[in-house]
Protein backbone atom coordinates (compact mmCIF):
# COMPACT_ATOMS: atom_id res chain seq x y z
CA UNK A 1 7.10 -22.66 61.25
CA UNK A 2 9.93 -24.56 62.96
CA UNK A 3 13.55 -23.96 62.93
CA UNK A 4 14.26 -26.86 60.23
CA UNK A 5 11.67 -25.68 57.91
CA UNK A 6 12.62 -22.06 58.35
CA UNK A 7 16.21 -23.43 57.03
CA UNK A 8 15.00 -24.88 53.88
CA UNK A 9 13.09 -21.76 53.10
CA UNK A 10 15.32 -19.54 52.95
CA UNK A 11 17.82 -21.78 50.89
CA UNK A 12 14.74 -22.08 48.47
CA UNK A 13 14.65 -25.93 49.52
CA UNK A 14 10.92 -25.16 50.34
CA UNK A 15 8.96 -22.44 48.89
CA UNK A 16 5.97 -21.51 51.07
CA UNK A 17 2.62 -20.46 49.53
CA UNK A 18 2.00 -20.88 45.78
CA UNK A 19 4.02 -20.16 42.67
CA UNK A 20 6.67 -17.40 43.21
CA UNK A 21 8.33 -15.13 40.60
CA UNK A 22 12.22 -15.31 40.04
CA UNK A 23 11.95 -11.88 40.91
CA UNK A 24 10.67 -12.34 44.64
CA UNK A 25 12.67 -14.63 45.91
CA UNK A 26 15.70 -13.95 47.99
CA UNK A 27 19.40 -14.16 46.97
CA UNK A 28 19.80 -17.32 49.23
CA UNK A 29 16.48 -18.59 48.01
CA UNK A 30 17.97 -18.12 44.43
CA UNK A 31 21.42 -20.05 45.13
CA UNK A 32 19.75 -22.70 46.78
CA UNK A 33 17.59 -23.27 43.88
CA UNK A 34 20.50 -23.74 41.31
CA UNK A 35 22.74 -25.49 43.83
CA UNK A 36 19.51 -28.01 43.74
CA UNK A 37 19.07 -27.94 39.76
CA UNK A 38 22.69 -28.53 39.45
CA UNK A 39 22.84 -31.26 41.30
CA UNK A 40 19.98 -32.96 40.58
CA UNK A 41 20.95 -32.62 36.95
CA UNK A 42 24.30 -33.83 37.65
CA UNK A 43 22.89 -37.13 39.21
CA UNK A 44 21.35 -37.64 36.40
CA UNK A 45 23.74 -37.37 33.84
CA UNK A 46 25.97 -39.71 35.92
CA UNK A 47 23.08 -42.52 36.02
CA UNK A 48 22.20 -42.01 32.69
CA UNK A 49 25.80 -42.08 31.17
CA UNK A 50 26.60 -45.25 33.58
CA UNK A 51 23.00 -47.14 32.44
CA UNK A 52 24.41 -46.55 28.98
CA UNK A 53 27.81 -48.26 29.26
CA UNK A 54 26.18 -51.27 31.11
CA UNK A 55 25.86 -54.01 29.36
CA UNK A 56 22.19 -55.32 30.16
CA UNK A 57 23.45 -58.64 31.91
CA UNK A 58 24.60 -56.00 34.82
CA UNK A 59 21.66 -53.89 35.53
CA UNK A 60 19.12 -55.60 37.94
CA UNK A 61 15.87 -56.64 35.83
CA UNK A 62 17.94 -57.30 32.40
CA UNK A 63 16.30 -54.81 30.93
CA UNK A 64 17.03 -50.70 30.83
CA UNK A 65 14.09 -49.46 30.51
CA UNK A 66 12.16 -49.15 33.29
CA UNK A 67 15.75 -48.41 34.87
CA UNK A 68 15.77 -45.08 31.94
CA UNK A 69 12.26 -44.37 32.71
CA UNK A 70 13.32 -44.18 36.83
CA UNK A 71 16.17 -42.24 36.29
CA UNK A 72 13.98 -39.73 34.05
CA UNK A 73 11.84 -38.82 37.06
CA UNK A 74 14.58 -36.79 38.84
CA UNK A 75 12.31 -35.37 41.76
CA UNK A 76 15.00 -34.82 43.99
CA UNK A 77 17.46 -36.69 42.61
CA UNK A 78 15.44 -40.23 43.84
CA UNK A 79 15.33 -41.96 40.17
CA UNK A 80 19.01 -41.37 39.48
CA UNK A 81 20.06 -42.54 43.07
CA UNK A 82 17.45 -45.18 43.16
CA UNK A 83 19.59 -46.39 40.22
CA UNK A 84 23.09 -45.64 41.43
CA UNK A 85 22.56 -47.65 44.55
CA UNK A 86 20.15 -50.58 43.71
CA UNK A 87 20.12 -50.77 40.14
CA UNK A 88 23.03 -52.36 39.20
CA UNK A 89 25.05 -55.67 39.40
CA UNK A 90 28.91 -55.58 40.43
CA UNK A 91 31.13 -56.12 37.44
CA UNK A 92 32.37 -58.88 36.74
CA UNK A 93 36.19 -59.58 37.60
């Protein structure tokens, strides 16, 4: 295991081996984990709140759904941030 991946473990940014019990995982492991969930969720809520307030004529496509259905899949926090950055127009003056 290198030194990098040995990091992410034991911030519970990787979990080696299979499914793992609450229970077995390390306090750092543990804080990692809902330092992750938080903001991941937190991304989303901000993409989701701003894809809301947009009127259609500034998000890139016209149309907000495949934009909602991108931020939805928050793997990682891509879909909201895929939206944050390339999904939308500037405002207009």
């Amino acid at each position: 295991m290198s030194e990098r991946t040995g990091a992410l473990t034991s911030w519970g940014v990787v979990l080696p081996g299979g499914k793992r019990a609450w229970q077995d995982l390390t306090g750092r492991q543990r804080v990692g984990i809902v330092i992750r969930a938080c903001l991941q969720t937190g991304l989303m809520i901000v993409a989701a709140r701003d894809l809301v307030k947009r009127p259609s004529g500034e998000v890139r496509g016209g149309n907000k759904w495949p934009w909602a259905m991108a931020i939805a899949v928050n793997y990682l926090g891509i879909g909201p941030i895929a939206y944050l950055v390339g999904g939308r127009r500037p405002r207009a003056g």
